[in-house]
Structure formats: structure tokens, C-alpha cells
C-alpha atoms as a PDB file:
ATOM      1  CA  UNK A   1     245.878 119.850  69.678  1.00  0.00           C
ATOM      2  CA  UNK A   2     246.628 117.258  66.999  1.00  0.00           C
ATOM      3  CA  UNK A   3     248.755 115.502  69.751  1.00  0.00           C
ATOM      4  CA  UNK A   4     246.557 115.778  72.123  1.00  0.00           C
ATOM      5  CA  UNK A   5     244.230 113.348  70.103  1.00  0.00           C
ATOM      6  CA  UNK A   6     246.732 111.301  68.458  1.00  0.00           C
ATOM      7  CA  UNK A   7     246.075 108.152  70.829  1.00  0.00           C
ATOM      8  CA  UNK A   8     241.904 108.074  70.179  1.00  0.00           C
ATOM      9  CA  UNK A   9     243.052 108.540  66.479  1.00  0.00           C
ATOM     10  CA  UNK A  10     245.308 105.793  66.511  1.00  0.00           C
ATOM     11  CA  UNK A  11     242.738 103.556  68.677  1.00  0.00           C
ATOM     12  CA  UNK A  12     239.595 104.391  66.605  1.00  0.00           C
ATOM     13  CA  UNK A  13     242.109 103.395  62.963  1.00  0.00           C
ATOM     14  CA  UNK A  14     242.869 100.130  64.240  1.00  0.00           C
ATOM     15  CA  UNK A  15     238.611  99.001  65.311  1.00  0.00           C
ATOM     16  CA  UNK A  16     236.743  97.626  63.159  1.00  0.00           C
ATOM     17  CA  UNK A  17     233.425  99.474  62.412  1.00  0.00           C
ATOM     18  CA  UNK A  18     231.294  97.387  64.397  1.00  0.00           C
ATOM     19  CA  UNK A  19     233.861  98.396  67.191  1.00  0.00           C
ATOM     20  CA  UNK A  20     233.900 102.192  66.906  1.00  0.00           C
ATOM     21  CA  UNK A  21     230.125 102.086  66.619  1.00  0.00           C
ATOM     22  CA  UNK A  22     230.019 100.711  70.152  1.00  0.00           C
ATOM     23  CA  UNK A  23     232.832 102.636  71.325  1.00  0.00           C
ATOM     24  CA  UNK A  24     231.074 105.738  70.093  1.00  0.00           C
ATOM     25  CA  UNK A  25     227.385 104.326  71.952  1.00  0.00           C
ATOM     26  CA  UNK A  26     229.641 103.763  75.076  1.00  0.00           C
ATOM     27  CA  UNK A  27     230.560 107.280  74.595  1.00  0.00           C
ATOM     28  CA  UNK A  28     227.371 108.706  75.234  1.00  0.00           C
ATOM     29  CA  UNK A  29     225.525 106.275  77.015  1.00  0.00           C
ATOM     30  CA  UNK A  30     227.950 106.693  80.164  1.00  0.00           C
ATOM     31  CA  UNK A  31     227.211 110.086  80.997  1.00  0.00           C
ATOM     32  CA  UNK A  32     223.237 109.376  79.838  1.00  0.00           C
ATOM     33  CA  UNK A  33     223.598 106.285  82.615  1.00  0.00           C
ATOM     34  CA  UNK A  34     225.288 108.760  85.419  1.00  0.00           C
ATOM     35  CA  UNK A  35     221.865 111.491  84.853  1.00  0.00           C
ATOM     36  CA  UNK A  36     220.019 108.917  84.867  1.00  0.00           C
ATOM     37  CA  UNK A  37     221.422 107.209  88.246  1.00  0.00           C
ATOM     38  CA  UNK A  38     221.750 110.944  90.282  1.00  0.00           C
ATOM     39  CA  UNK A  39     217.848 111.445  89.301  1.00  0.00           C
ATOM     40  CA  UNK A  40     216.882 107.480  90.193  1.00  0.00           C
ATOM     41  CA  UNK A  41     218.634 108.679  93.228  1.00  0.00           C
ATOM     42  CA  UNK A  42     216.834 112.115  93.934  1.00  0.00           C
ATOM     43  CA  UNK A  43     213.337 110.825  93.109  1.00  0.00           C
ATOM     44  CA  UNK A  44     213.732 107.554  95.570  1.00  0.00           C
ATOM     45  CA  UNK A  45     214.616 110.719  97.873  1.00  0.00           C
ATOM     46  CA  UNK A  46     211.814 112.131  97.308  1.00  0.00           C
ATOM     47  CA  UNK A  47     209.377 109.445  97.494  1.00  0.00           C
ATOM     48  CA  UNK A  48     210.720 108.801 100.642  1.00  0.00           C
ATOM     49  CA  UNK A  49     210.599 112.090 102.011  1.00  0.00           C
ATOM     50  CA  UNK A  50     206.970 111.819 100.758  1.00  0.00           C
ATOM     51  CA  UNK A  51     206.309 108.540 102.593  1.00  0.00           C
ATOM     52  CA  UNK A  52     207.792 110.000 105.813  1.00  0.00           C
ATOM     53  CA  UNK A  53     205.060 112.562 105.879  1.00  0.00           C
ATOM     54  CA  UNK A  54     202.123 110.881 105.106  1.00  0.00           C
ATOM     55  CA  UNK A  55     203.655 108.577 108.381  1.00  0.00           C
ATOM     56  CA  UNK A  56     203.447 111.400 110.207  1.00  0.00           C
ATOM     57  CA  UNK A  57     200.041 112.353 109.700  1.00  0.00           C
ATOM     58  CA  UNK A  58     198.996 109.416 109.824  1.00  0.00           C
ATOM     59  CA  UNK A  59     200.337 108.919 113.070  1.00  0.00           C
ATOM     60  CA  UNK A  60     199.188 112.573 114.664  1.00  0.00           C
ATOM     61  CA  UNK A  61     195.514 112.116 113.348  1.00  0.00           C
ATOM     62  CA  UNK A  62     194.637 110.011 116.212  1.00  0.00           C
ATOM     63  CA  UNK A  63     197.096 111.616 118.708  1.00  0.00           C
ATOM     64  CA  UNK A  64     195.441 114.654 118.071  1.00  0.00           C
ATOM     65  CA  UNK A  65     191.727 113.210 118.895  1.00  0.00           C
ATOM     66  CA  UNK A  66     193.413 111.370 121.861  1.00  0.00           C
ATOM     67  CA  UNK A  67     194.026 115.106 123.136  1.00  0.00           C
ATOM     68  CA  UNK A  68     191.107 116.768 122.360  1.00  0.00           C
ATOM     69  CA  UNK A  69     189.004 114.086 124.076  1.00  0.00           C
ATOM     70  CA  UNK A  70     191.675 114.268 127.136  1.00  0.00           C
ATOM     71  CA  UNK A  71     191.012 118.498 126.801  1.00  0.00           C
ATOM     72  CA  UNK A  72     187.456 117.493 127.102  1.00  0.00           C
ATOM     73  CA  UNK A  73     187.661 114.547 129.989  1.00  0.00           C
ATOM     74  CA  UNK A  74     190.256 117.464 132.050  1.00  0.00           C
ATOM     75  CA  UNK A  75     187.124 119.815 131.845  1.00  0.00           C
ATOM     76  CA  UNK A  76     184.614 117.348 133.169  1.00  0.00           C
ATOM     77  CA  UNK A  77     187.154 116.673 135.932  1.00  0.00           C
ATOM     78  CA  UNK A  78     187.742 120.158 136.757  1.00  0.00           C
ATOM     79  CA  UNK A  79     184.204 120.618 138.031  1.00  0.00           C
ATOM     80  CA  UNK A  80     183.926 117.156 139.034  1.00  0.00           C
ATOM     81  CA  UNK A  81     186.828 118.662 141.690  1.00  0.00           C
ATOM     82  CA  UNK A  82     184.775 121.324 142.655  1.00  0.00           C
ATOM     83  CA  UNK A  83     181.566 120.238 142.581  1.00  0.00           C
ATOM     84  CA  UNK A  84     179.466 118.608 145.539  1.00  0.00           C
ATOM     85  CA  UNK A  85     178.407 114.864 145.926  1.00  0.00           C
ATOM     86  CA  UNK A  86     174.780 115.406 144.213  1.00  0.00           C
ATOM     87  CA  UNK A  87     176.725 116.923 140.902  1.00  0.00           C
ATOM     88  CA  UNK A  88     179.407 114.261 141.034  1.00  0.00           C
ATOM     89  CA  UNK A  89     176.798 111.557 141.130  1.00  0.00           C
ATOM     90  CA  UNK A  90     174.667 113.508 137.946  1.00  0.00           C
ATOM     91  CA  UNK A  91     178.656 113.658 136.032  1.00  0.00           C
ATOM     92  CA  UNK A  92     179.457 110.128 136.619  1.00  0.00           C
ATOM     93  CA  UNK A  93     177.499 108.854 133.005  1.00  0.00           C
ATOM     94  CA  UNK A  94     179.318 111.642 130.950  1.00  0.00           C
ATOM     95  CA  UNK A  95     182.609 111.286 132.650  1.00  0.00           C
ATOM     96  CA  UNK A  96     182.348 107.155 132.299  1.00  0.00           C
ATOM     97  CA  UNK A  97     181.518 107.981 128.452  1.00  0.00           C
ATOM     98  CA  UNK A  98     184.374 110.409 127.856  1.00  0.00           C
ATOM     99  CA  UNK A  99     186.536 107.964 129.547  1.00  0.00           C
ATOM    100  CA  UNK A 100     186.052 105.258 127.594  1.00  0.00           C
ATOM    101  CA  UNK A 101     186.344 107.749 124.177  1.00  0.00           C
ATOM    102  CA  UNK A 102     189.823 108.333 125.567  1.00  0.00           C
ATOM    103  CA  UNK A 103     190.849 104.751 125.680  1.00  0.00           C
ATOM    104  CA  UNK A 104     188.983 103.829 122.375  1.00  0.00           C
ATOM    105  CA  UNK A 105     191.806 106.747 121.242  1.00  0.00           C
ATOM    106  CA  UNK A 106     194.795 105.309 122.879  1.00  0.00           C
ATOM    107  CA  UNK A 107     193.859 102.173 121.080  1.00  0.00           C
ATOM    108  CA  UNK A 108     193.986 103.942 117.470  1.00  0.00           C
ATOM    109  CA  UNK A 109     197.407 105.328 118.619  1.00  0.00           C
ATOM    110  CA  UNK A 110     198.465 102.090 119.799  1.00  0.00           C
ATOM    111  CA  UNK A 111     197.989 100.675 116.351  1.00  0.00           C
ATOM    112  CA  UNK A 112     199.764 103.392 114.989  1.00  0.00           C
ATOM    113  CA  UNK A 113     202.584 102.932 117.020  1.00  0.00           C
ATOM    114  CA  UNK A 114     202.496  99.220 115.829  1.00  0.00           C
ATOM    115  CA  UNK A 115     202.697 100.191 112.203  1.00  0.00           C
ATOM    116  CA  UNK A 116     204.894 103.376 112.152  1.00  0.00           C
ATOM    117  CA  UNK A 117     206.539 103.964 115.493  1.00  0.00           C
ATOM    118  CA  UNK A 118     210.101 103.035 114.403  1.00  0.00           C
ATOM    119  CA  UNK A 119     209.112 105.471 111.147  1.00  0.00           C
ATOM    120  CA  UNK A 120     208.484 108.434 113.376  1.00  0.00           C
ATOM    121  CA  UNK A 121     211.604 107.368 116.076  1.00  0.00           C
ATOM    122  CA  UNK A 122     209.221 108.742 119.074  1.00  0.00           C
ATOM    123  CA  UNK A 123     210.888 106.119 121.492  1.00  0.00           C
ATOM    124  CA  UNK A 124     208.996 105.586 124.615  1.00  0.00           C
ATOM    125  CA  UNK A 125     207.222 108.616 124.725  1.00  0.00           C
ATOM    126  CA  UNK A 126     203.816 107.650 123.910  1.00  0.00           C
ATOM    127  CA  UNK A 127     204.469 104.582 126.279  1.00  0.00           C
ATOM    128  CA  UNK A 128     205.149 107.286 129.337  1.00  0.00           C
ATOM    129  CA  UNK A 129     202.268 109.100 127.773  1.00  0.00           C
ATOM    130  CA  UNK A 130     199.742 105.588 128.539  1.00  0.00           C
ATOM    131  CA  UNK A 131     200.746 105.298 131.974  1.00  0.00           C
ATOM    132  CA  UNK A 132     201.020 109.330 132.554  1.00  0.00           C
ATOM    133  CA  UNK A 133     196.982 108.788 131.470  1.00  0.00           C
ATOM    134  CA  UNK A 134     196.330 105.583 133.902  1.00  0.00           C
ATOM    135  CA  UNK A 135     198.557 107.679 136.876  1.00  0.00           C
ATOM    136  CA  UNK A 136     195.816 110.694 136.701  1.00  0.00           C
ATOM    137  CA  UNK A 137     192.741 108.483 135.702  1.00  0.00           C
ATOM    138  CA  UNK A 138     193.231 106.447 138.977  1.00  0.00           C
ATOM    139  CA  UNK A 139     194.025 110.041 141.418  1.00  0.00           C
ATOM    140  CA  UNK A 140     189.967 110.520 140.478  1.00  0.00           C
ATOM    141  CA  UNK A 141     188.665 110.368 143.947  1.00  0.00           C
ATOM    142  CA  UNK A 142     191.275 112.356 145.219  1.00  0.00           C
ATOM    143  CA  UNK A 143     191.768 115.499 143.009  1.00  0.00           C
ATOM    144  CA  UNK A 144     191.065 118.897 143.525  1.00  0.00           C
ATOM    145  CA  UNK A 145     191.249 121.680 141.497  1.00  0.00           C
ATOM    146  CA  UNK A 146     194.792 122.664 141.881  1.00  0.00           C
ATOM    147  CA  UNK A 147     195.802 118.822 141.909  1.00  0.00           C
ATOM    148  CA  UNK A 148     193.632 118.297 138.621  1.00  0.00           C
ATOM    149  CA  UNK A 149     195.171 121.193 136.787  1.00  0.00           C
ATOM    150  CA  UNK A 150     198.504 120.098 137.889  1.00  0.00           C
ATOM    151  CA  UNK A 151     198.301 116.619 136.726  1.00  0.00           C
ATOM    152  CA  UNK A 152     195.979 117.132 133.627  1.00  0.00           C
ATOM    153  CA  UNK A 153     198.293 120.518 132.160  1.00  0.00           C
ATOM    154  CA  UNK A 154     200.866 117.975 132.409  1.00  0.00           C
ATOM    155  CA  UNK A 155     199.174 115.301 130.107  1.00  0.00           C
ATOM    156  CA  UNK A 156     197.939 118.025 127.992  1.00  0.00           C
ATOM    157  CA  UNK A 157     201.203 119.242 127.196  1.00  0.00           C
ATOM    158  CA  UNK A 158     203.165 116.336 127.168  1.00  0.00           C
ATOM    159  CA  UNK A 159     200.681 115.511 123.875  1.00  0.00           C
ATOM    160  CA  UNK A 160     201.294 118.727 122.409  1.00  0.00           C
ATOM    161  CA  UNK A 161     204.799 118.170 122.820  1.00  0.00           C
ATOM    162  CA  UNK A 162     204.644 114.019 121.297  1.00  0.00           C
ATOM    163  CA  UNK A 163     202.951 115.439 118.347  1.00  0.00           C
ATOM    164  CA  UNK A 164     205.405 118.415 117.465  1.00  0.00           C
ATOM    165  CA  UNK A 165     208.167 115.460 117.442  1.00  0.00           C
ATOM    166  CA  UNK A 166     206.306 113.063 115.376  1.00  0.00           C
ATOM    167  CA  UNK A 167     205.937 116.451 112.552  1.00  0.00           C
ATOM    168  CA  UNK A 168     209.301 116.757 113.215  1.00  0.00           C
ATOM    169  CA  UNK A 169     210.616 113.663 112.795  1.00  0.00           C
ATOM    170  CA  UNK A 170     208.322 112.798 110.248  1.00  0.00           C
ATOM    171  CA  UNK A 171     209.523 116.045 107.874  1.00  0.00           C
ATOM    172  CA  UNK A 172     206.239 117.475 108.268  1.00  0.00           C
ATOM    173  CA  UNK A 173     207.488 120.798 109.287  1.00  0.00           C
ATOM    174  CA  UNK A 174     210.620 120.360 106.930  1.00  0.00           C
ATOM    175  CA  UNK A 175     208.129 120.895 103.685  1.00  0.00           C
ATOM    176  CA  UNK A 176     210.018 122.963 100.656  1.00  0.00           C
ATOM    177  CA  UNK A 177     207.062 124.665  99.682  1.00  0.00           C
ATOM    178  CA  UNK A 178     205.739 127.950 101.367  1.00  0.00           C
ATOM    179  CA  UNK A 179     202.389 126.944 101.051  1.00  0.00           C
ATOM    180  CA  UNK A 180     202.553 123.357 102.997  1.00  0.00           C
ATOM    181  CA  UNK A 181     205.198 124.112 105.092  1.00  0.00           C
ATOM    182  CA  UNK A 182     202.670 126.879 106.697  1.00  0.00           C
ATOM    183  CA  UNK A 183     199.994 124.442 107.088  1.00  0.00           C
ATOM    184  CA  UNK A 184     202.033 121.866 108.604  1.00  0.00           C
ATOM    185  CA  UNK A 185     203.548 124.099 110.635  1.00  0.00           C
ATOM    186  CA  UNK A 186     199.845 125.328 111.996  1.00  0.00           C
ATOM    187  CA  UNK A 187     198.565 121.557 112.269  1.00  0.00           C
ATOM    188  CA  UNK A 188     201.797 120.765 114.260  1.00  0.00           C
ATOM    189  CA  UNK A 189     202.441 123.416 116.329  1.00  0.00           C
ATOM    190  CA  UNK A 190     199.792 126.263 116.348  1.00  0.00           C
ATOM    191  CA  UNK A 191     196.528 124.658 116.028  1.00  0.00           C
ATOM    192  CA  UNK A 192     197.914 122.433 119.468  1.00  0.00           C
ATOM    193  CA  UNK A 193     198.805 125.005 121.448  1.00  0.00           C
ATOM    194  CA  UNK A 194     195.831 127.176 120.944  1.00  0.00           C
ATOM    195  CA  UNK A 195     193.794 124.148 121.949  1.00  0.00           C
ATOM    196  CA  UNK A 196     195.818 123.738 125.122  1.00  0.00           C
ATOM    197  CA  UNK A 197     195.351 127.521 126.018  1.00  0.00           C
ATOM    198  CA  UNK A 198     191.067 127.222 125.005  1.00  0.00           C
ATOM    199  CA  UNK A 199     191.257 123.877 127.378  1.00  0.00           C
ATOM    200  CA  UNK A 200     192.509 125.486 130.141  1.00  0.00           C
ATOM    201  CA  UNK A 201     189.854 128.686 130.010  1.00  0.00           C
ATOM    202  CA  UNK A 202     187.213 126.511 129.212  1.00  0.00           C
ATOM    203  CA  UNK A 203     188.420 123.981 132.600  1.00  0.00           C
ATOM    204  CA  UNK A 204     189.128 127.099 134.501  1.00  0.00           C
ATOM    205  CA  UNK A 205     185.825 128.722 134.139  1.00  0.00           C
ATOM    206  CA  UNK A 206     183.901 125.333 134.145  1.00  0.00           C
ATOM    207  CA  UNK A 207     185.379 124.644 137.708  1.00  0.00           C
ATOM    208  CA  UNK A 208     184.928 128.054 138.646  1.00  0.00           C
ATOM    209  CA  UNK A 209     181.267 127.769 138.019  1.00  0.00           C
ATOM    210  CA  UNK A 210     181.124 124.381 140.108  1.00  0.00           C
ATOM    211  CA  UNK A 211     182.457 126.272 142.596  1.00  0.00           C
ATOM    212  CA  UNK A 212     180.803 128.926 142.676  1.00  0.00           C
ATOM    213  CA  UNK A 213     183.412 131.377 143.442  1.00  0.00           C
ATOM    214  CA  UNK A 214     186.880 132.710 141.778  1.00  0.00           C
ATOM    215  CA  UNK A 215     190.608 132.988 143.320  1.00  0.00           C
ATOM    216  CA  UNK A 216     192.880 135.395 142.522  1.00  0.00           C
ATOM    217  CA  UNK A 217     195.063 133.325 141.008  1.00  0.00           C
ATOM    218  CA  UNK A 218     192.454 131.459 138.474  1.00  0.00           C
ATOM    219  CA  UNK A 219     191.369 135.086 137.530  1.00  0.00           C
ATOM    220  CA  UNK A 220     194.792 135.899 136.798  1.00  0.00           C
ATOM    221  CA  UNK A 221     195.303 132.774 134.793  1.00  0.00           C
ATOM    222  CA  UNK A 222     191.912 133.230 132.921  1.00  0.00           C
ATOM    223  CA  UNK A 223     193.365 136.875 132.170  1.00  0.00           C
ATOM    224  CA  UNK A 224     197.348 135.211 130.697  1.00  0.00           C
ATOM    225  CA  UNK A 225     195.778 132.446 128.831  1.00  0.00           C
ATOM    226  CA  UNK A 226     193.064 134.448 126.897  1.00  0.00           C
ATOM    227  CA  UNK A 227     195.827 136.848 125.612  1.00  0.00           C
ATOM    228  CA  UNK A 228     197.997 133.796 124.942  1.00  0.00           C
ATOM    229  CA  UNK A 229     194.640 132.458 122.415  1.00  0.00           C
ATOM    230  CA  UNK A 230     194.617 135.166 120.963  1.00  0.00           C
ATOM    231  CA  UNK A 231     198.024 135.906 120.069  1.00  0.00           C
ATOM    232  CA  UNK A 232     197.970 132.101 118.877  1.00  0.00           C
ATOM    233  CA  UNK A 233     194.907 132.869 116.871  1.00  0.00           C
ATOM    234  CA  UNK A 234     196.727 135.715 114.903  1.00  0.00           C
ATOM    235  CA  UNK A 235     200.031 133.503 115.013  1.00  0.00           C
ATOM    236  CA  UNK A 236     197.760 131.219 112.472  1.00  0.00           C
ATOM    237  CA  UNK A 237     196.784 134.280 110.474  1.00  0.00           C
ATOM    238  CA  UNK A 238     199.993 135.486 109.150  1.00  0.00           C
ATOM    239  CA  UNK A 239     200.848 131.637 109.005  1.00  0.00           C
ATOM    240  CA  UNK A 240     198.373 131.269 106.704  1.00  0.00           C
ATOM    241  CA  UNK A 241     198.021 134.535 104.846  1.00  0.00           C
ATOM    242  CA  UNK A 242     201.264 133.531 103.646  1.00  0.00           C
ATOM    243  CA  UNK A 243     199.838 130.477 102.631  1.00  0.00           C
ATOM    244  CA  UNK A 244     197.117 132.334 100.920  1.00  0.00           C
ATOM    245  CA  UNK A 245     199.773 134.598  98.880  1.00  0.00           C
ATOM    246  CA  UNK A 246     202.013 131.655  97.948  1.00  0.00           C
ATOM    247  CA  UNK A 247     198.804 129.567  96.530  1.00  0.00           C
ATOM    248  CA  UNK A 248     196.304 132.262  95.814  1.00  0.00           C
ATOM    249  CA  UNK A 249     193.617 129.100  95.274  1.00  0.00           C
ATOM    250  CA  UNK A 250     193.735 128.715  98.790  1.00  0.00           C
ATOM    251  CA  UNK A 251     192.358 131.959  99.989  1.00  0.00           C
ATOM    252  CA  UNK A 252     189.003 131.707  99.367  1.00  0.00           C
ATOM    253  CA  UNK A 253     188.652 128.497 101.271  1.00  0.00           C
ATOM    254  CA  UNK A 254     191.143 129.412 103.990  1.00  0.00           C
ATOM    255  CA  UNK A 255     189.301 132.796 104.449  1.00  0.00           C
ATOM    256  CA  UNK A 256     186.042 131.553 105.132  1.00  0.00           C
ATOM    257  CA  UNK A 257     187.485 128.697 108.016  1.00  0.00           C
ATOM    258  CA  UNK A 258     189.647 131.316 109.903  1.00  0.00           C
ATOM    259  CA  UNK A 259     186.946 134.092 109.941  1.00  0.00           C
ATOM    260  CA  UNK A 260     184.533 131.577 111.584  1.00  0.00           C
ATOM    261  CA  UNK A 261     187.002 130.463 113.462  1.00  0.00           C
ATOM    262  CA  UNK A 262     188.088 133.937 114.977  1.00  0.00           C
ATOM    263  CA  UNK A 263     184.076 134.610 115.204  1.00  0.00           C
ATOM    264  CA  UNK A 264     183.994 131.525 117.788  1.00  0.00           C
ATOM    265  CA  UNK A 265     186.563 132.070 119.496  1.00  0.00           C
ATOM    266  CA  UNK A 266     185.811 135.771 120.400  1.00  0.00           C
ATOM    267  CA  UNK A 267     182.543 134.862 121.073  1.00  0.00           C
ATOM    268  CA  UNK A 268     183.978 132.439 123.446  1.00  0.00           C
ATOM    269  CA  UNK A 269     186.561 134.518 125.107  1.00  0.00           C
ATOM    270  CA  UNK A 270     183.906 137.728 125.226  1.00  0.00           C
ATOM    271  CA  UNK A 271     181.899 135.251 127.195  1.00  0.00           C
ATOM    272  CA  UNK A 272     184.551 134.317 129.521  1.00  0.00           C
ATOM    273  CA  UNK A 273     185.487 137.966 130.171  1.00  0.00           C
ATOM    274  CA  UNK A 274     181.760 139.256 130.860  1.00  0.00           C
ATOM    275  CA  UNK A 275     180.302 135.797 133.064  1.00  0.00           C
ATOM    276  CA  UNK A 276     183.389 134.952 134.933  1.00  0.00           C
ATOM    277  CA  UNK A 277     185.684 137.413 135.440  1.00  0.00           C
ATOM    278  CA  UNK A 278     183.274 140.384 134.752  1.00  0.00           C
ATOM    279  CA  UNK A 279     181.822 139.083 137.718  1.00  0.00           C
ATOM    280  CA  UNK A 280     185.150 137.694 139.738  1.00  0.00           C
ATOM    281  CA  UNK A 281     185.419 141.192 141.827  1.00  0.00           C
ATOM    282  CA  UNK A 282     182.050 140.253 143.907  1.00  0.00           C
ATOM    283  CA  UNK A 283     183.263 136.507 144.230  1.00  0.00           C
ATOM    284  CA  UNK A 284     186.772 136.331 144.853  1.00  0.00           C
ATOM    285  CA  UNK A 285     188.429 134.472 147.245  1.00  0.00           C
END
């Protein structure tokens, strides 16, 4: 052992004091520097990771009132398919006014895009999105129902889909804690899709009434997508009852919003099943 530190004895014997005094400091302010570099490091980390998903919702607040107003403007079309000229020309106002709500949207997402496209690395997909929007807008005086659902499912979901990548690439979805990571993950993907699904019944049944009649194959539809609300309604309940167990300060307020949400949406889907399809045997086609 004494050999072992025979060369730092011999070194320190031939400093001066001042000398071993700032060999000594040296010493220990090396490894103090390296802690201090690895948790400069992991902090700028997290800051950025931080920055990344504030981006991100910044980015899907108004992509996700671009597709609820779309959701909306798709019902208003769906009847405006089915309906005859007298109920076209009484639509024309609300569908003019929901039009231009859309495009006041695109606008907000546009200068989102500006500021934090390259942060969210969504390519051209909200570009294809635009002129997916402009493609149907113009088909107007053409569409039917089955045309309208085509083209308008496809805008729908091509939204849902743009805003799951911006959470993902934006680390929204990538949260370390139970308690966000659950909420992101219901703003992202849940909360979307169940809006699709409620879109489509509401469009469905709203063109249905225009018409005046039920096919098969809308009644069938009707049928697949309320089960598919509902299963996306209790998807957000266990999402959030973990939530609710992780951050118990939660519960109270999380509670309240999902059992007035469930209320609503039964109510809605009860409503479907006894005026449409309770009475779809008499009117199918």
C-alpha cells in the first residue's frame, strides 16, 4: 500500500503549500464539475422534453377545433345530400357560416404550422389535409349521401390521425408520469376517436331524417358505431381511473366531467336507438 502511494507522496513533498492547496481543490472540484455537467445535461433534457410538449398542444388545440367544426360542417352536409331543394335553400346560411368557421380554423393551424411545424416534424400532412378540405368543399353540388360519407370519413380521420402524430412526435404520449401520460393519452387518442364515432351517428341519423327513410346498411352502421362509442367511452374510464388512483386530487374533478359526460352521451345514443332505428323496421329500404 505504502508503494502504491509513494509517487503522490513524493509529488505533494516537493509543492509548495500554496501548490498542494490547489492540487487538493483540483481534487475535489473535478468530480463536483463532472455532477454538475451530467445534471446541466439532464435538466436541458428535460426542459426540452418540456418545451416539446407544450409544442404539441399548442399545435393540436386548434387542429382539434378545425375537426370538430369539420364533424359539424359533415353533418350539415349529410342532410344537405338528402334533403330536397326547399331544405337546401333554408341550410344554405348555416352551412355558409360553418364554412367559414372551418377556414377561420385552418387559419389558426396555419399559424401554427408557421411557428412549430418543423418542432412537431408533421411534413406535408396538414398541407394534404388543406387541399383534402378544398377537394370535398368544391364536390358540394354533387354529393350524396354515400359520396359525402365517403369523402368527409376520410377528412375526419385523416385529422384524427395528424393529431395522434403531432402527440407523438411532440412526446405528449411519451409522459413519465401515470397520471399525465393517461390524460395525454385520452386528449390524443381517445377523446378523437370517440368524436369521430358520435360524428358519424349524429351525420347518419341527421341524413336519415332528411331522408326520411333508413337502409340496411346505415342501420347496420348506426348499430357498429354506437357500440364502438361506447366501448371508447369506457376506454376513457379505466384511462382515467388510473389517473384518479395515481393523483387521488384528481378524482373529484375528473368524476364529476366523466359522469356528465357518460349521462350525455347515453342520452344521446338512447335517442338514436328509440327515434331512428327503433323505428328503421317500418322505413327501411
Amino acid at each position: 500500500m505504502t508503494l502504491l502511494f509513494a509517487p503522490a507522496v513524493r509529488l505533494m513533498n516537493r509543492l509548495k503549500y500554496s501548490q498542494k492547496y490547489l492540487l487538493v481543490g483540483l481534487v475535489l472540484v473535478i468530480p463536483l464539475g463532472v455532477v454538475l455537467t451530467q445534471y446541466i445535461s439532464q435538466s436541458n433534457a428535460t426542459l426540452d422534453f418540456a418545451a416539446k410538449e407544450l409544442s404539441g398542444l399548442a399545435y393540436n388545440g386548434p387542429l382539434t377545433t378545425f375537426l370538430h367544426d369539420v364533424e359539424q360542417y359533415a353533418g350539415l352536409v349529410y342532410i344537405h345530400a338528402e334533403g330536397d331543394d326547399a331544405l337546401k335553400a333554408r341550410m344554405a346560411s348555416a352551412m355558409a357560416d360553418q364554412q367559414a368557421k372551418v377556414e377561420d380554423d385552418m387559419r389558426a393551424v396555419d399559424a401554427a404550422q408557421a411557428s412549430m411545424g418543423q418542432t412537431v416534424a408533421i411534413g406535408t400532412r396538414w398541407d394534404d389535409l388543406k387541399n383534402e378540405w378544398n377537394r370535398v368543399k368544391i364536390a358540394l353540388p354533387t354529393l350524396t349521401e354515400g359520396t359525402a360519407a365517403s369523402l368527409y370519413s376520410n377528412l375526419i380521420h385523416q385529422t384524427v390521425v395528424l393529431i395522434v402524430v403531432v402527440g407523438n412526435n411532440s412526446n405528449l404520449i411519451l409522459d413519465h408520469d401515470i397520471d399525465t401520460y393517461y390524460i395525454m393519452e385520452s386528449l390524443v387518442q381517445e377523446i378523437p376517436e370517440s368524436s369521430s364515432y358520435l360524428s358519424d351517428i349524429r351525420n347518419y341519423s341527421a341524413a336519415s331524417a332528411a331522408a326520411g327513410t333508413l337502409s340496411s346498411a346505415d342501420r347496420t352502421r348506426l348499430v357498429i358505431l354506437g357500440g364502438l362509442a361506447r366501448f371508447e367511452l369506457e376506454s376513457q374510464q379505466m384511462s382515467l381511473g388510473y389517473v384518479a388512483a395515481y393523483n387521488p386530487s384528481l378524482t373529484t374533478f375528473l368524476n364529476d366531467n366523466l359522469s356528465a359526460v357518460q349521462i350525455r352521451l347515453n342520452e344521446f345514443l338512447d335517442h338514436v336507438d328509440k327515434v331512428i332505428l327503433g323505428s328503421a323496421g317500418e322505413q327501411q329500404t
